[in-house]
Protein backbone atom coordinates (compact mmCIF):
# COMPACT_ATOMS: atom_id res chain seq x y z
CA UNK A 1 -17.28 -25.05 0.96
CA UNK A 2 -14.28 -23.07 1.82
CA UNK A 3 -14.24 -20.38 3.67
CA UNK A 4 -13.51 -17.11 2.27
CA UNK A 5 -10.49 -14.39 3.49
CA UNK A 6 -11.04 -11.48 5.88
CA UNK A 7 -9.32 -8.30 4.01
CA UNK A 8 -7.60 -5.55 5.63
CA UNK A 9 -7.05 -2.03 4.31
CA UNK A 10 -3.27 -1.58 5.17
CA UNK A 11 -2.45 1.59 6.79
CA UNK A 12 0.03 3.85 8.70
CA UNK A 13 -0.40 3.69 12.83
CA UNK A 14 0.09 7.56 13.07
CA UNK A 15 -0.81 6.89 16.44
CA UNK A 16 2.53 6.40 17.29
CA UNK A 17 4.29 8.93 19.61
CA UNK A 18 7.52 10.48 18.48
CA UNK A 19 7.18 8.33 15.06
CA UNK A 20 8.97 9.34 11.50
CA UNK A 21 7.02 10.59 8.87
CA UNK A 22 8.37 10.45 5.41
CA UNK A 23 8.13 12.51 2.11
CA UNK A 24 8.12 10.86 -1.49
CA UNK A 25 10.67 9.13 -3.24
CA UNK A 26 13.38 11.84 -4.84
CA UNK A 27 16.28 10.83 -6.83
CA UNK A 28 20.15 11.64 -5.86
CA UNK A 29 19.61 14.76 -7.49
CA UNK A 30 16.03 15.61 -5.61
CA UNK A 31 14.34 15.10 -8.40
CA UNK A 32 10.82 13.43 -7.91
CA UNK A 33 10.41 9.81 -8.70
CA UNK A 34 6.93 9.38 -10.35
CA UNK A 35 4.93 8.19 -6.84
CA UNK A 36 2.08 7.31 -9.29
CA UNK A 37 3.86 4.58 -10.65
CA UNK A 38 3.55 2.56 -7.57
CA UNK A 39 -0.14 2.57 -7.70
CA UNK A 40 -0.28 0.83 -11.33
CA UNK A 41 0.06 -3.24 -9.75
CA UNK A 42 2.75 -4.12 -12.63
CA UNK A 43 6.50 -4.51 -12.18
CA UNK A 44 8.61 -2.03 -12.04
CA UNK A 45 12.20 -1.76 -12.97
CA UNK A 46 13.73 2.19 -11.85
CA UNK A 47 17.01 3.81 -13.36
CA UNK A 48 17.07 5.23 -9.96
CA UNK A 49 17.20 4.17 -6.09
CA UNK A 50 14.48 6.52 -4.57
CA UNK A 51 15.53 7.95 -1.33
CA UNK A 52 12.72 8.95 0.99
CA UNK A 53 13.84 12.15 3.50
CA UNK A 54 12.31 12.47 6.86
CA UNK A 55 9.50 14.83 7.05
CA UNK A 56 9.79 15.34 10.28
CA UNK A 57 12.51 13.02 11.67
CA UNK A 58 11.41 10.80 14.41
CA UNK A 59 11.19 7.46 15.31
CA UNK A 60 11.27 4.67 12.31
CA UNK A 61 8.99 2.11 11.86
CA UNK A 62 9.09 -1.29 9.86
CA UNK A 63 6.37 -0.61 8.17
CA UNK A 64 5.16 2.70 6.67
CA UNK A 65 3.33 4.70 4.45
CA UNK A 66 5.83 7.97 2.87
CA UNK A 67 4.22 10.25 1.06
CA UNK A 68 1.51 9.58 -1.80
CA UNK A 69 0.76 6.69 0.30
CA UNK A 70 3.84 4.13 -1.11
CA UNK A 71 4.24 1.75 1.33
CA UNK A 72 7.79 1.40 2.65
CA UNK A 73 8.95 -1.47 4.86
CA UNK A 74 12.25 -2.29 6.90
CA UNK A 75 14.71 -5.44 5.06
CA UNK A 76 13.20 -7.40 7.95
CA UNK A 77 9.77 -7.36 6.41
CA UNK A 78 10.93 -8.67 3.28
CA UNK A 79 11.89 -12.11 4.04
CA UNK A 80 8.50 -12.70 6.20
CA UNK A 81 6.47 -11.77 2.99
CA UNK A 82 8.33 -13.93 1.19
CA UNK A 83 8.05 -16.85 3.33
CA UNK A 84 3.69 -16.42 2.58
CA UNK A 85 5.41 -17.06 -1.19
CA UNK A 86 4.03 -14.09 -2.65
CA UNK A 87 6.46 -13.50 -5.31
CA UNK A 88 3.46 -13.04 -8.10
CA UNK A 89 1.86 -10.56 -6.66
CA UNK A 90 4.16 -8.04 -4.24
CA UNK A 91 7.50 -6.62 -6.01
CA UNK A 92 10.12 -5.58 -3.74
CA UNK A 93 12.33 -2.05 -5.12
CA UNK A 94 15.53 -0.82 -2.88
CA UNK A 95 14.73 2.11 -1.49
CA UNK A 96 16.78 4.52 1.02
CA UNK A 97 15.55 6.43 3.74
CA UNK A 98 17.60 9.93 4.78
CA UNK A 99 19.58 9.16 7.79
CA UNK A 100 19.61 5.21 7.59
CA UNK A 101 22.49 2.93 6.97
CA UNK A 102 19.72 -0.23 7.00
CA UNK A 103 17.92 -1.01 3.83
CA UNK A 104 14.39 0.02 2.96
CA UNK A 105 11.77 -1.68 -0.10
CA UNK A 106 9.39 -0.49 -1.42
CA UNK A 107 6.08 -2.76 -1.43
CA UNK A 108 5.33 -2.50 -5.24
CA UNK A 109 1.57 -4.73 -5.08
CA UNK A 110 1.62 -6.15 -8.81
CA UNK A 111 -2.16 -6.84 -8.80
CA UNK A 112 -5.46 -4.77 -9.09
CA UNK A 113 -8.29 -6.64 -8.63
CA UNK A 114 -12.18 -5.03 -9.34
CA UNK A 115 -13.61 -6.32 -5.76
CA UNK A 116 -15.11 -3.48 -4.19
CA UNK A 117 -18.16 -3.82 -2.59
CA UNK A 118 -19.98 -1.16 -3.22
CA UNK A 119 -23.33 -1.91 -0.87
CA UNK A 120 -20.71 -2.57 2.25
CA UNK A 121 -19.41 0.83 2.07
CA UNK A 122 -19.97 3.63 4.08
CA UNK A 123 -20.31 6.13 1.22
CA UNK A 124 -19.01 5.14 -2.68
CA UNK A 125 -19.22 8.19 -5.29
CA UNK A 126 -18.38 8.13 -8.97
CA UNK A 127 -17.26 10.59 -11.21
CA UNK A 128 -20.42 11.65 -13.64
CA UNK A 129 -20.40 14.25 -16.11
CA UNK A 130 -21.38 17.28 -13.99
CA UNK A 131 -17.62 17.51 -12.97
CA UNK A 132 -16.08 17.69 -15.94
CA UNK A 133 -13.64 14.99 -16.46
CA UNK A 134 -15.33 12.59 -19.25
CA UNK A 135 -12.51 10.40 -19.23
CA UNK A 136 -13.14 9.66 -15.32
CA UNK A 137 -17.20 9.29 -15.71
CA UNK A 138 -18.00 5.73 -13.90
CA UNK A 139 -14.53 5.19 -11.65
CA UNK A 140 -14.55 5.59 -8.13
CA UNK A 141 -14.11 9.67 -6.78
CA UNK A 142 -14.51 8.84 -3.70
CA UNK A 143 -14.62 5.41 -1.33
CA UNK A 144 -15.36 5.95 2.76
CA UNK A 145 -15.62 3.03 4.79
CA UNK A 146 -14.03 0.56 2.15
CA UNK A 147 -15.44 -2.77 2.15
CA UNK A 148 -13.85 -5.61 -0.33
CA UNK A 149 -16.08 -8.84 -1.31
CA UNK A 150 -13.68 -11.24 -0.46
CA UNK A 151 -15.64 -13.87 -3.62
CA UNK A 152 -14.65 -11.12 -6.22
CA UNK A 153 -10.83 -10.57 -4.47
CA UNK A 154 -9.19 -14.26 -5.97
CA UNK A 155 -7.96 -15.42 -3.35
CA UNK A 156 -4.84 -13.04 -3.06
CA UNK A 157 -3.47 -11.79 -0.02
CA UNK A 158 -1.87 -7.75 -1.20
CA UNK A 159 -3.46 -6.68 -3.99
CA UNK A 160 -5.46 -2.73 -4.60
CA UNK A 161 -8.99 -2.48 -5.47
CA UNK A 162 -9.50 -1.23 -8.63
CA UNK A 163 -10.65 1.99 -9.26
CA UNK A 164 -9.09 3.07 -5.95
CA UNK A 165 -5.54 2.05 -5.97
CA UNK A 166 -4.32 4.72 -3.46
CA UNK A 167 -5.64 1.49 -0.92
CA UNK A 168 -3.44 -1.28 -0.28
CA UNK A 169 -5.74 -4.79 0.80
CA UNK A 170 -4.13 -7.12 2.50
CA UNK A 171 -5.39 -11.21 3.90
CA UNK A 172 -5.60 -11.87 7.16
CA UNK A 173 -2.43 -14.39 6.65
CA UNK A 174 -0.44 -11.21 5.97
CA UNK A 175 -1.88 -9.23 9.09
CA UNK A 176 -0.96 -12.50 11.55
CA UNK A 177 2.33 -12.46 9.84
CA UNK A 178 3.02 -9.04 10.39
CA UNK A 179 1.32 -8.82 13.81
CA UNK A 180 3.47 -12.36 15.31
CA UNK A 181 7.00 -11.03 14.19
CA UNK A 182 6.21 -7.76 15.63
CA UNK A 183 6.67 -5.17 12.99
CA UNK A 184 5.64 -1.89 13.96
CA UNK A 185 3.86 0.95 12.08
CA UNK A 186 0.64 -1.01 10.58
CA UNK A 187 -2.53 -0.36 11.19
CA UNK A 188 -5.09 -3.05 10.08
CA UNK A 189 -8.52 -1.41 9.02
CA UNK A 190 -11.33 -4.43 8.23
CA UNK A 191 -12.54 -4.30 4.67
């Protein structure tokens, strides 16, 4: 029997002194690029580059989460993902960042797998018809604590739990990868 992969909830160190914080993706024109999009685990193919402004300027980071929680990393994350050959299941988009002259991508994760674990959480609440939103009754409202059952995640190694896609899971291959070439902004929550 093989054994199963340890899963990471991928997020932003903002424990980092003096580090950059970033806003959502705008067009040339400031318009907003539809962050939701991002969140959907299909391939994407934008009219636009989004540009991502500091908010507030500091520090950047390799790896980091703008606002509405897209992940953004630095070109020099890019080829060590693709190394792990994980072309079917993370999407790379050009991005730009206010103020840089290197490029930025976008981590687009093309998969949404139903693996929650439920029992492993801290606290899991559902939408029900009290609140009003019968379309919602039976997803996820709220997740604390997430937990993933590795049998019901595949096998993949970036992927977002259904029913709470606003997480991004990530294998332990991808966290040793990250955490050997040294990129900096990731924090690595078990799940």
């Amino acid at each position: 029997m093989s054994m199963m992969n340890e899963y990471f909830d991928l997020w932003d160190d903002m424990r980092i002194p003096g580090r950059w914080h970033l806003g959502g993706p705008v067009d040339e024109q400031s318009r907003e690029v539809n962050p939701w999009q991002f969140k959907e685990g299909r391939f994407l193919e934008l009219e636009v580059t989004p540009i991502f402004r500091l908010d507030p300027a500091g520090h950047p980071l390799d790896f980091t989460l703008a606002g509405f929680t897209i992940p953004l990393v630095h070109s020099r994350v890019v080829p060590l993902l693709e190394r792990l050959g994980l072309q079917n299941e993370v999407q790379f988009i050009e991005a730009q960042v206010e103020g840089q002259s290197e490029p930025y991508w976008i981590l687009n994760a093309l998969r949404i797998i139903r693996c929650i674990d439920d029992a492993r959480c801290e606290e899991v609440r559902f939408w029900e018809p009290k609140h009003g939103v019968p379309s919602r009754v039976g997803e996820y409202r709220n997740v604390a604590g997430l937990k993933v059952d590795p049998a019901k995640a595949e096998g993949a190694d970036i992927f977002r739990p259904w029913g709470w896609t606003g997480a991004l899971i990530v294998s332990e291959r991808i966290k040793l990868a990250m955490e050997s070439a040294g990129i900096t902004g990731p924090r690595f929550i078990k799940a």
